[in-house]
C-alpha atoms as a PDB file:
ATOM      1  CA  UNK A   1     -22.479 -22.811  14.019  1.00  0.00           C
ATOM      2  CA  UNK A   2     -22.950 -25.830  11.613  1.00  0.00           C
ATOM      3  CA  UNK A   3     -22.714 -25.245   8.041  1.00  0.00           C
ATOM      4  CA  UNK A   4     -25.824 -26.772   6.149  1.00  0.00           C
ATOM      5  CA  UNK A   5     -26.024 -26.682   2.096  1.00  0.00           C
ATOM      6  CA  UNK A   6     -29.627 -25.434   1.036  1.00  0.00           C
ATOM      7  CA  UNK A   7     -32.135 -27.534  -0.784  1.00  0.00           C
ATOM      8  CA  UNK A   8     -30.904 -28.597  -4.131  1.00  0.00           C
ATOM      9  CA  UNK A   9     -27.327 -27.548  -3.448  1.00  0.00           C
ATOM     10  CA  UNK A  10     -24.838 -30.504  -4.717  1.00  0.00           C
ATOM     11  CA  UNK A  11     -21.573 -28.455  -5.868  1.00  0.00           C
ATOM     12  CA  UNK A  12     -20.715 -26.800  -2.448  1.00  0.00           C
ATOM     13  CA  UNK A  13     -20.558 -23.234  -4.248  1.00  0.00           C
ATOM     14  CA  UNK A  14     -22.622 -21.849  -1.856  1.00  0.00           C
ATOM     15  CA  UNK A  15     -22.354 -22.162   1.924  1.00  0.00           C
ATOM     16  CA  UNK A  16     -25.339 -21.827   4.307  1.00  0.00           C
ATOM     17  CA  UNK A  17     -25.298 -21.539   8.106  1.00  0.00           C
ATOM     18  CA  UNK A  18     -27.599 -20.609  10.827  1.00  0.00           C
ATOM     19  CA  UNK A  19     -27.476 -19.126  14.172  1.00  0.00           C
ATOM     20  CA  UNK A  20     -29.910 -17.213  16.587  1.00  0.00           C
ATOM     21  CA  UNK A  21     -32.278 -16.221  13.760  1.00  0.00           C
ATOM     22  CA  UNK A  22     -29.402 -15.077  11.243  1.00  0.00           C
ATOM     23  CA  UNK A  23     -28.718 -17.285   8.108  1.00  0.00           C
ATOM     24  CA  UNK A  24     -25.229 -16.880   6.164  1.00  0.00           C
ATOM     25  CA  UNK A  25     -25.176 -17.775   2.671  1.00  0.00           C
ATOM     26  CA  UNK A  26     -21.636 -17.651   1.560  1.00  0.00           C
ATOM     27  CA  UNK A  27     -20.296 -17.426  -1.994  1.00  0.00           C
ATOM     28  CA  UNK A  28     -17.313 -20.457  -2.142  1.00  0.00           C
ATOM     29  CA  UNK A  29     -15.550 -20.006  -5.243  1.00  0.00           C
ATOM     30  CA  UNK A  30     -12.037 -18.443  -3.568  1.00  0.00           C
ATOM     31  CA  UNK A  31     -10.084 -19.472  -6.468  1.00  0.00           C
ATOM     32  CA  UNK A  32     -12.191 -17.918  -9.162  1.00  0.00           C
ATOM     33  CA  UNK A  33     -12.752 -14.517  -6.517  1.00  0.00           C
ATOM     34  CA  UNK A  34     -16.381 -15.733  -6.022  1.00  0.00           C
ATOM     35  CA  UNK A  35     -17.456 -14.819  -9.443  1.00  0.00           C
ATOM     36  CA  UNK A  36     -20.721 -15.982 -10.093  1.00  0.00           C
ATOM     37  CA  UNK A  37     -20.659 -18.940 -12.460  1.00  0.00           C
ATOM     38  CA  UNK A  38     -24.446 -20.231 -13.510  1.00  0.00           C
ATOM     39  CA  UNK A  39     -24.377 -22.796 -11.045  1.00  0.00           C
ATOM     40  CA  UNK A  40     -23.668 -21.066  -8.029  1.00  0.00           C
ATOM     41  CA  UNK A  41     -26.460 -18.805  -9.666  1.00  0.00           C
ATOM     42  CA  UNK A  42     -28.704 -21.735  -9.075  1.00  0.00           C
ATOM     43  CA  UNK A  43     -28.122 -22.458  -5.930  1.00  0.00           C
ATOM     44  CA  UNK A  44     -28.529 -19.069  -4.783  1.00  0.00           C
ATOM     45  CA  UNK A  45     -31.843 -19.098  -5.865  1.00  0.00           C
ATOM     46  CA  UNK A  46     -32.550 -21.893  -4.495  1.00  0.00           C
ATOM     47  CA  UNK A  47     -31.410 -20.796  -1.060  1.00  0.00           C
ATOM     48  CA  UNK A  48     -33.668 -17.486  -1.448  1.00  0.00           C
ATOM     49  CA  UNK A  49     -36.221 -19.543  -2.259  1.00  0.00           C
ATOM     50  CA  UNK A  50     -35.743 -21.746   0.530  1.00  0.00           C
ATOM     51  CA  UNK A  51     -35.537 -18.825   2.771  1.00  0.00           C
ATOM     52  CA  UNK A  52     -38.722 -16.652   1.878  1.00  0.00           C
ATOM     53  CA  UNK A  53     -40.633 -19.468   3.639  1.00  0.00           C
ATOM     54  CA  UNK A  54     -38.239 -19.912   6.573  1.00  0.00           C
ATOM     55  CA  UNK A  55     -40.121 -17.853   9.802  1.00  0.00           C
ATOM     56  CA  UNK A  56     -36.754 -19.112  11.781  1.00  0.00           C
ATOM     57  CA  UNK A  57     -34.765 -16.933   9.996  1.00  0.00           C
ATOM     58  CA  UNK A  58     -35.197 -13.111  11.102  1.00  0.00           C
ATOM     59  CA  UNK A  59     -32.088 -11.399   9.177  1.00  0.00           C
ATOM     60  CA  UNK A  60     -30.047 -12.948   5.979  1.00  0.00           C
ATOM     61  CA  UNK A  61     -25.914 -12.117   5.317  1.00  0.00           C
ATOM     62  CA  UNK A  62     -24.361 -12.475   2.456  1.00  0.00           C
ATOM     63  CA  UNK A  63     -20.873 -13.152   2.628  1.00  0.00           C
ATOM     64  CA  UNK A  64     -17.725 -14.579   0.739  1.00  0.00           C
ATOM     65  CA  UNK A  65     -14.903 -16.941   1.577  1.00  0.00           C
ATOM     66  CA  UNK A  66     -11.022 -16.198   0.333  1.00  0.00           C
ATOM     67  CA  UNK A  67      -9.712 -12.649  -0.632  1.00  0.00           C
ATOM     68  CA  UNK A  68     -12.617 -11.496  -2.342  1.00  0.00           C
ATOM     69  CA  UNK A  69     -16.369 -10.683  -1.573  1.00  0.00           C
ATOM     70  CA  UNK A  70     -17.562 -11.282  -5.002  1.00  0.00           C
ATOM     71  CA  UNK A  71     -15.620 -10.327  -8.516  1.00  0.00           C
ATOM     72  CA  UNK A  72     -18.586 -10.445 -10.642  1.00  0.00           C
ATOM     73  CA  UNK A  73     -20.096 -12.655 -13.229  1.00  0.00           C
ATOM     74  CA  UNK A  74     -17.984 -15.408 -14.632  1.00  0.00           C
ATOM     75  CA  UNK A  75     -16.392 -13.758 -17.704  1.00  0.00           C
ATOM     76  CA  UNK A  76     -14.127 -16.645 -18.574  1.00  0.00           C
ATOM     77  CA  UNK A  77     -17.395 -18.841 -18.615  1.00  0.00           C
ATOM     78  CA  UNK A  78     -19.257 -16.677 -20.286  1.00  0.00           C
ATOM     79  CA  UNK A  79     -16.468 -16.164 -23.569  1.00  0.00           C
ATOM     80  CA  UNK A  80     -16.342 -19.950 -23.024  1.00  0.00           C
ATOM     81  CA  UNK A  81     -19.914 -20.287 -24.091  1.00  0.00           C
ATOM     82  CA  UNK A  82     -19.826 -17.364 -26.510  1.00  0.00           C
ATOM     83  CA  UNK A  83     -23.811 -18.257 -27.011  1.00  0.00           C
ATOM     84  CA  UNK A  84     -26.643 -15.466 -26.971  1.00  0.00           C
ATOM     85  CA  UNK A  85     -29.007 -17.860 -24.749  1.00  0.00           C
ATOM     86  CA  UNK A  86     -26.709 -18.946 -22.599  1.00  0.00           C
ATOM     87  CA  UNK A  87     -25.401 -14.885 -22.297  1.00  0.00           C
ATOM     88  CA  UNK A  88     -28.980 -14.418 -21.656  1.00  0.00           C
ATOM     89  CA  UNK A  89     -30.087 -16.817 -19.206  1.00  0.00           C
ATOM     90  CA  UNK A  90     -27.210 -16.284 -17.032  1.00  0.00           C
ATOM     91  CA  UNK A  91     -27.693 -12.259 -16.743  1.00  0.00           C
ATOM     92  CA  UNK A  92     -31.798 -12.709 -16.555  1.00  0.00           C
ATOM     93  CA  UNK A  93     -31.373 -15.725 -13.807  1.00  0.00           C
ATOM     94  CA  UNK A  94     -28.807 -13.002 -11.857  1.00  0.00           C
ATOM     95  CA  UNK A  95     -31.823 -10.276 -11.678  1.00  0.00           C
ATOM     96  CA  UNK A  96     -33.802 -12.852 -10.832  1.00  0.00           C
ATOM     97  CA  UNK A  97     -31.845 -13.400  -7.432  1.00  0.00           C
ATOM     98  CA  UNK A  98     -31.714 -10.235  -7.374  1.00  0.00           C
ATOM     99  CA  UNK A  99     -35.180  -9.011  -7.072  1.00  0.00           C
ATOM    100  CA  UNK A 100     -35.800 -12.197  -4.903  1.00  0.00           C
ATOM    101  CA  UNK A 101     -33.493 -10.381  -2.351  1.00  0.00           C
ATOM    102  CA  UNK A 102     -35.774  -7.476  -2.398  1.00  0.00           C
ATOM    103  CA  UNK A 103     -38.702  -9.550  -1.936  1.00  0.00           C
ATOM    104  CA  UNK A 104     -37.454 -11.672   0.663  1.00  0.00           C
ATOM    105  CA  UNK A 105     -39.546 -10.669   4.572  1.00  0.00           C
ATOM    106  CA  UNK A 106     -36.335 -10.587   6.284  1.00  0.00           C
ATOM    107  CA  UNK A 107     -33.462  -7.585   5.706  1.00  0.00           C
ATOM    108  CA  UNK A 108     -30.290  -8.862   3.746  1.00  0.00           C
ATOM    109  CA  UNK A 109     -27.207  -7.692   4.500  1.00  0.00           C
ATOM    110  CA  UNK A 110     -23.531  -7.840   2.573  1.00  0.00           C
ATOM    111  CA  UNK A 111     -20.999  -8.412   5.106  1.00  0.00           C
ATOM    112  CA  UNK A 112     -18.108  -7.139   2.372  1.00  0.00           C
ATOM    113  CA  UNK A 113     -14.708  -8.160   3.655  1.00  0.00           C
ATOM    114  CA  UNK A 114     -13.054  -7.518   0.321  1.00  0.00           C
ATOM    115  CA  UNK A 115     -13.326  -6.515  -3.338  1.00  0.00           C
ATOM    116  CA  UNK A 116     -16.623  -6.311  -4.578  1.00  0.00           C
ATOM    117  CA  UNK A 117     -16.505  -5.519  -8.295  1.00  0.00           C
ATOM    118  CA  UNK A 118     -19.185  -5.391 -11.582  1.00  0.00           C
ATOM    119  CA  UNK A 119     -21.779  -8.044 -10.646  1.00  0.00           C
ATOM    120  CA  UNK A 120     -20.232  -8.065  -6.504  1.00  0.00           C
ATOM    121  CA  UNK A 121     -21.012  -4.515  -6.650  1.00  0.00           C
ATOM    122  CA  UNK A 122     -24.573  -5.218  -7.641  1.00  0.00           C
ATOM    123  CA  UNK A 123     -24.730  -7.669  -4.693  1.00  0.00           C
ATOM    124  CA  UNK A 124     -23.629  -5.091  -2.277  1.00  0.00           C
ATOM    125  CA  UNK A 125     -26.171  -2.499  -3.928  1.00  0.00           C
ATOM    126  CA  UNK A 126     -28.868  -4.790  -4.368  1.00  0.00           C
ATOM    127  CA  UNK A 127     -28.802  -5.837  -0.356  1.00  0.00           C
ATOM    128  CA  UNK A 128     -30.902  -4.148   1.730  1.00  0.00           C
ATOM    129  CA  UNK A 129     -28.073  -2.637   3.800  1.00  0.00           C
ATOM    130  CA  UNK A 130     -24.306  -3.371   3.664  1.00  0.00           C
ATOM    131  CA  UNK A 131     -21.177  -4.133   6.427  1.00  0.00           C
ATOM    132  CA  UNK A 132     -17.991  -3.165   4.747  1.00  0.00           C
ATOM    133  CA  UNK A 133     -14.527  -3.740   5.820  1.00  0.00           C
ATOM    134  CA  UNK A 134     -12.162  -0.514   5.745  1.00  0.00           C
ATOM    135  CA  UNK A 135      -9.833  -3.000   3.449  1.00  0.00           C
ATOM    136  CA  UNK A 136     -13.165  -3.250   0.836  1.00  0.00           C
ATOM    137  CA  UNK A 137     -13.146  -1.555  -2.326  1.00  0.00           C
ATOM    138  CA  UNK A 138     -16.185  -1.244  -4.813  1.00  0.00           C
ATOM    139  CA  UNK A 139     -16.244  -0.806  -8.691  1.00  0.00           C
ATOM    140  CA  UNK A 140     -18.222  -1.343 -11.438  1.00  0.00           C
ATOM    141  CA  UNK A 141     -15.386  -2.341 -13.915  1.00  0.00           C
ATOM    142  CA  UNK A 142     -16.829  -4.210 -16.695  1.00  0.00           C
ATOM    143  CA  UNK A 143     -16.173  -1.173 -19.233  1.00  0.00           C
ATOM    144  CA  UNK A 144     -12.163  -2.169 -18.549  1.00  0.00           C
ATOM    145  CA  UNK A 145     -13.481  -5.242 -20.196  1.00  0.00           C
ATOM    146  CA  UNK A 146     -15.513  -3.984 -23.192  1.00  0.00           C
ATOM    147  CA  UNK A 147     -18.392  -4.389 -21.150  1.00  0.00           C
ATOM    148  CA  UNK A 148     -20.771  -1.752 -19.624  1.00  0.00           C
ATOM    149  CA  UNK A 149     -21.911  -2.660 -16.182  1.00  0.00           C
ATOM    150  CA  UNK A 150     -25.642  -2.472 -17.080  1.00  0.00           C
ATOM    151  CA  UNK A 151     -26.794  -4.455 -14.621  1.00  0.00           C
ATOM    152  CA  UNK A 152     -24.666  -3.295 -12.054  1.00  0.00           C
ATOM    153  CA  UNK A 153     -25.749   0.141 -12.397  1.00  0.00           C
ATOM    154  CA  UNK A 154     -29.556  -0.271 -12.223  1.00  0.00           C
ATOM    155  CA  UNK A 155     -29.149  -1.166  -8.310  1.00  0.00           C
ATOM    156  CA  UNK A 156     -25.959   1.198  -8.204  1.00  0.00           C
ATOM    157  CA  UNK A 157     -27.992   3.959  -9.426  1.00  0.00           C
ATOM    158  CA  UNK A 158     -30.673   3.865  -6.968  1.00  0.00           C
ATOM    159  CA  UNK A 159     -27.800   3.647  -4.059  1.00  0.00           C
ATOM    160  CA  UNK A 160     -25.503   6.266  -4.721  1.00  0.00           C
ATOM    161  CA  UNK A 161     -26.326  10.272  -7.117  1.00  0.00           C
ATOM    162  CA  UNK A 162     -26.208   9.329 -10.514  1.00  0.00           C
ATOM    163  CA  UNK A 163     -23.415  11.728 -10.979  1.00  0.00           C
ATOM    164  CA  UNK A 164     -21.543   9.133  -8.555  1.00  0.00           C
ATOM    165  CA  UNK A 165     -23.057   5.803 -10.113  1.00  0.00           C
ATOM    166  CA  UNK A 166     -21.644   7.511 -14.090  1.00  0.00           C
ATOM    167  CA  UNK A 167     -18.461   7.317 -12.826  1.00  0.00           C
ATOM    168  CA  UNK A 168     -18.509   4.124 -11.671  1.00  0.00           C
ATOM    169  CA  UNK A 169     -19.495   3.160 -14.953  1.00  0.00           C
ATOM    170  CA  UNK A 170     -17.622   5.242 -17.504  1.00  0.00           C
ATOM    171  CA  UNK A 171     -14.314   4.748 -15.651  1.00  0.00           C
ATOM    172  CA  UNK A 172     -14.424   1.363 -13.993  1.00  0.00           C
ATOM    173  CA  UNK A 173     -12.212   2.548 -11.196  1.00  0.00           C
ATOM    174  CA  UNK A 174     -12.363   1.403  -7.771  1.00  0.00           C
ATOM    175  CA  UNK A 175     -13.440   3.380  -4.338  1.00  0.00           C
ATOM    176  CA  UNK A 176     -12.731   2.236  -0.703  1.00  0.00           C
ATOM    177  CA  UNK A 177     -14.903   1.486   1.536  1.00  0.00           C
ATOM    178  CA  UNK A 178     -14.677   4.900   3.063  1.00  0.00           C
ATOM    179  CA  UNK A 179     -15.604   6.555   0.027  1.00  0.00           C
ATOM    180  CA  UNK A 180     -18.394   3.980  -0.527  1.00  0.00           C
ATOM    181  CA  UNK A 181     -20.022   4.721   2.725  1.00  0.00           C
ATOM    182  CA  UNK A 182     -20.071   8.910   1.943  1.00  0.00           C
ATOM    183  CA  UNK A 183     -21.930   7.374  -1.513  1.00  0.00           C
ATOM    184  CA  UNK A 184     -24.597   5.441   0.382  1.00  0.00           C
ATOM    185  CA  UNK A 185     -23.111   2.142  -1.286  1.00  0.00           C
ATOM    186  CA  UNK A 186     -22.580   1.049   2.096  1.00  0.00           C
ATOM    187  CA  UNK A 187     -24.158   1.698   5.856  1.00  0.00           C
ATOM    188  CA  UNK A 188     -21.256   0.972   8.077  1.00  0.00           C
ATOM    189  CA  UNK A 189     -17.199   0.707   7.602  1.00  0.00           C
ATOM    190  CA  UNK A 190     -15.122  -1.078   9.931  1.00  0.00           C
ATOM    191  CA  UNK A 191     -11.585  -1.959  10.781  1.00  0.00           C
ATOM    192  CA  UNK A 192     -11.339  -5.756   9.018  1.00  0.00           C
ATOM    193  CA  UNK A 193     -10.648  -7.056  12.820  1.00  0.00           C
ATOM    194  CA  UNK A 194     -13.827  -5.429  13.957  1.00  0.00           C
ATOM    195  CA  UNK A 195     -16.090  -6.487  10.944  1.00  0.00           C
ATOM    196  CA  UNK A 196     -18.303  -8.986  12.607  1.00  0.00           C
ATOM    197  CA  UNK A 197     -18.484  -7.240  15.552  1.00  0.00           C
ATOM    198  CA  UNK A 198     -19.989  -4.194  13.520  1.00  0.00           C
ATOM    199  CA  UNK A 199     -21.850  -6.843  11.739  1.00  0.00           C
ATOM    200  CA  UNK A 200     -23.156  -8.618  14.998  1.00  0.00           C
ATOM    201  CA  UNK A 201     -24.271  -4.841  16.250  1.00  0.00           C
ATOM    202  CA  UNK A 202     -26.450  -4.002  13.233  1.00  0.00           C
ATOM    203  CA  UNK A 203     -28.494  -7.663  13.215  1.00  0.00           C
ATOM    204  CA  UNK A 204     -28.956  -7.158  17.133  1.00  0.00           C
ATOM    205  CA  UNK A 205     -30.728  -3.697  16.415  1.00  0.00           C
ATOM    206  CA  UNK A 206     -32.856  -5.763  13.972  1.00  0.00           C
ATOM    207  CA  UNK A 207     -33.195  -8.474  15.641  1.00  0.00           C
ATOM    208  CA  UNK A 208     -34.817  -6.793  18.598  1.00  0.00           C
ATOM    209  CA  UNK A 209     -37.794  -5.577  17.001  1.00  0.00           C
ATOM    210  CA  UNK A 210     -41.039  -7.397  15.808  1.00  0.00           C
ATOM    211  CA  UNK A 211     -40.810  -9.221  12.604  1.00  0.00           C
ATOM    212  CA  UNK A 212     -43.826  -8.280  11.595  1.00  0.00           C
ATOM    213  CA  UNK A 213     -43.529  -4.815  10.905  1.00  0.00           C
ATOM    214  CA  UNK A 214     -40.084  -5.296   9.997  1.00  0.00           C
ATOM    215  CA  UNK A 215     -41.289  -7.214   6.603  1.00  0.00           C
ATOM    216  CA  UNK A 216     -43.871  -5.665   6.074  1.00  0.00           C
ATOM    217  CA  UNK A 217     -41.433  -2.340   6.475  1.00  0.00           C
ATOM    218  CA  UNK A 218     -39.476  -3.334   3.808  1.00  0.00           C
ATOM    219  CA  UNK A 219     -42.315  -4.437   1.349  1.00  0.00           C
ATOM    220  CA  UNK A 220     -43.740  -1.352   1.626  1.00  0.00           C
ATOM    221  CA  UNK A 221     -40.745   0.490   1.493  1.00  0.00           C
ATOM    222  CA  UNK A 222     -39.347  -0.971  -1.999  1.00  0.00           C
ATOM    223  CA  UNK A 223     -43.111  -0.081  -3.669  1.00  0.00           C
ATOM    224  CA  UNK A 224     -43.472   2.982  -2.668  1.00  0.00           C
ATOM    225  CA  UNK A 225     -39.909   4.417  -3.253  1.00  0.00           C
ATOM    226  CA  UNK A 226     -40.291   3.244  -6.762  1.00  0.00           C
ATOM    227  CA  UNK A 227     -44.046   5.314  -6.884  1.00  0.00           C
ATOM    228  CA  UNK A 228     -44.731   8.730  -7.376  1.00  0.00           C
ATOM    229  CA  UNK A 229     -45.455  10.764  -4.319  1.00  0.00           C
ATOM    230  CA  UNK A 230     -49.070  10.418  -4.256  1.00  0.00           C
ATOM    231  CA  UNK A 231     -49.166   6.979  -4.442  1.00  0.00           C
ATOM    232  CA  UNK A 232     -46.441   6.744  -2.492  1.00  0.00           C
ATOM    233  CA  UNK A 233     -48.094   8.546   0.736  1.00  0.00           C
ATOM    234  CA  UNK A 234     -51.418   6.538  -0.466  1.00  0.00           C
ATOM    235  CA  UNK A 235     -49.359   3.119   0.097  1.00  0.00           C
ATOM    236  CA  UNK A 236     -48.005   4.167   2.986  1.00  0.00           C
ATOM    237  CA  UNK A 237     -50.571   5.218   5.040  1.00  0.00           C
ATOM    238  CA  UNK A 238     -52.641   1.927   4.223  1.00  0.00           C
ATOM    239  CA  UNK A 239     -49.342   0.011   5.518  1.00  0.00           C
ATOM    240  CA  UNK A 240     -49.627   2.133   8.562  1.00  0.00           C
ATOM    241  CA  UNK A 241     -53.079   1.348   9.639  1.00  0.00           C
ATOM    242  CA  UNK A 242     -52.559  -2.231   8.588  1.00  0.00           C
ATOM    243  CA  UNK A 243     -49.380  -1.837  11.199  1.00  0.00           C
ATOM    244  CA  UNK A 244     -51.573  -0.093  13.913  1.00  0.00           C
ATOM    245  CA  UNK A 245     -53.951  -2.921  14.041  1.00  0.00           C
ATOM    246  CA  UNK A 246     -51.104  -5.622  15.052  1.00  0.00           C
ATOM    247  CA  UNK A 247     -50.850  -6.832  18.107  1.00  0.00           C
ATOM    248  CA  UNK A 248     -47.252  -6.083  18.496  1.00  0.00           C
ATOM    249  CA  UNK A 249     -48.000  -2.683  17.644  1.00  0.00           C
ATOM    250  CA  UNK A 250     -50.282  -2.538  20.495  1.00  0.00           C
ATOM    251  CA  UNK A 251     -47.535  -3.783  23.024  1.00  0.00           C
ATOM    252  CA  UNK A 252     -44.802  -1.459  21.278  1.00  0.00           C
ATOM    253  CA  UNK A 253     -47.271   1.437  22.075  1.00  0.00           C
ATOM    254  CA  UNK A 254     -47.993   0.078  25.741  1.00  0.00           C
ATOM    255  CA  UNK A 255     -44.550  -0.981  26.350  1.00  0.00           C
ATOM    256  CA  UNK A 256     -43.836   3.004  26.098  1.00  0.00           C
ATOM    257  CA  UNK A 257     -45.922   4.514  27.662  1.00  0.00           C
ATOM    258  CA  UNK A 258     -45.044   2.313  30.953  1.00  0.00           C
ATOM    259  CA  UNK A 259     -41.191   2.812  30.168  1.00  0.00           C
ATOM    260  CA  UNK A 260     -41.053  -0.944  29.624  1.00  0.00           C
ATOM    261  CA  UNK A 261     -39.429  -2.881  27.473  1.00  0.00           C
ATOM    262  CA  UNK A 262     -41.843  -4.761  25.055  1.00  0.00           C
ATOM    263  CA  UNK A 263     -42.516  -8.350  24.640  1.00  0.00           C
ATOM    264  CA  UNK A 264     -43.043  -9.106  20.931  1.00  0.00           C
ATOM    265  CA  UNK A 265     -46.049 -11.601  20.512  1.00  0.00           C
ATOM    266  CA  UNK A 266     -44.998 -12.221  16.642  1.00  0.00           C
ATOM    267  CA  UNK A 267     -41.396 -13.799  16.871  1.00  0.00           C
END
């Protein structure tokens, strides 16, 4: 697997590689826990960006290298600055990537190895689904810092019950990965030994279906879970006729009936 630095990259903060359909963008800041400085900001963008047009790639991970998954924004940079638009481009450029990940075609998935805390905790919540390690733990802690994990909690809070996702916030305290997974924070837990394999099982189950409906799955999924239930059923039943007219879903339905297994025309 050969590690590639997207488009526009220069610093080496953020790590791309590729293999069998799967790209790995990896946070590289192990000294500073991964926190997410504005330039690694940058070039995660830029590797989102990258990626929306990239029909190679079928699934994107996002990872981290050293102890850490991801500790959350930069504070030290940001009381460095100690500037309102600098404060403010930093935290609107961060929900930037963040709704890019929801609007990427392929699934996105946090492969969480360690602590994931304030802003990592929005990565993890923000993905589409999550891979943690049984040695993970999860918190949105910025209130230990004077600072209430707004951000945070807007993909928190449509993860876990907002009974769950308050006391994230108004305590700051951590949960393991086992308690993460009863909150819906996370899909899978593992044993840290076993993580990619867990990791390697999910992708395959995605990776063995058609593309097509799984993007336009998700689009449709993130608009109408946001809508109220008549549009949501209206939007959804459009997407399924749009669906029904594919050609893969014509060799899905064949494939079935003849107890085969289908050959996806849209790879």
């Amino acid at each position: 697997m050969t590690i590639i630095e997207p488009a526009g990259a220069r610093s080496g903060l953020l790590l791309r590689a590729d293999a069998d359909g799967i790209a790995t963008l990896t946070l590289n800041r192990p000294a500073q826990f991964n926190s997410l400085s504005a330039a690694l900001l940058i070039e995660l963008q830029s590797a989102v960006d990258e990626l929306a047009s990239d029909k190679s790639v079928r699934v994107v991970v996002i990872a981290g290298v050293g102890k850490a998954f991801c500790a959350g924004h930069d504070l030290k940079e940001l009381r460095a600055h100690r500037d309102r638009r600098f404060a403010q481009d930093v935290f609107e450029r961060f929900a930037h990537v963040m709704m890019s990940f929801t609007r990427l075609p392929q699934p996105v998935i946090a492969r969480v190895h360690g602590p994931a805390f304030a802003g990592g905790c929005q990565l993890v919540a923000q993905c589409d689904l999550a891979v943690a390690s049984s040695a993970a733990t999860f918190a949105t802690s910025g209130i230990n810092f004077g600072l209430f994990c707004n951000t945070p909690g807007v993909s928190v809070a449509r993860n876990v019950p907002r009974k769950r996702a308050m006391e994230m916030l108004v305590t700051g305290e951590a949960i393991d990965a086992d308690t993460a997974l009863s909150y819906g924070l996370v899909n899978r837990v593992a044993p840290a030994e076993r993580l990619d394999e867990e990791m390697a099982d999910l992708t395959r189950l995605i990776l063995e279906k058609t593309p097509i409906a799984v993007s336009a799955g998700k689009r449709l999924f993130y608009r109408q879970v946001e809508a109220d239930l008549e549009e949501a059923y209206r939007l959804a039943t459009e997407a399924m006729v749009e669906n029904m007219m594919t050609e893969d879903a014509a060799e899905g339905i064949d494939a079935f009936a003849a107890k085969r297994r289908p050959v996806w025309k849209n790879k």
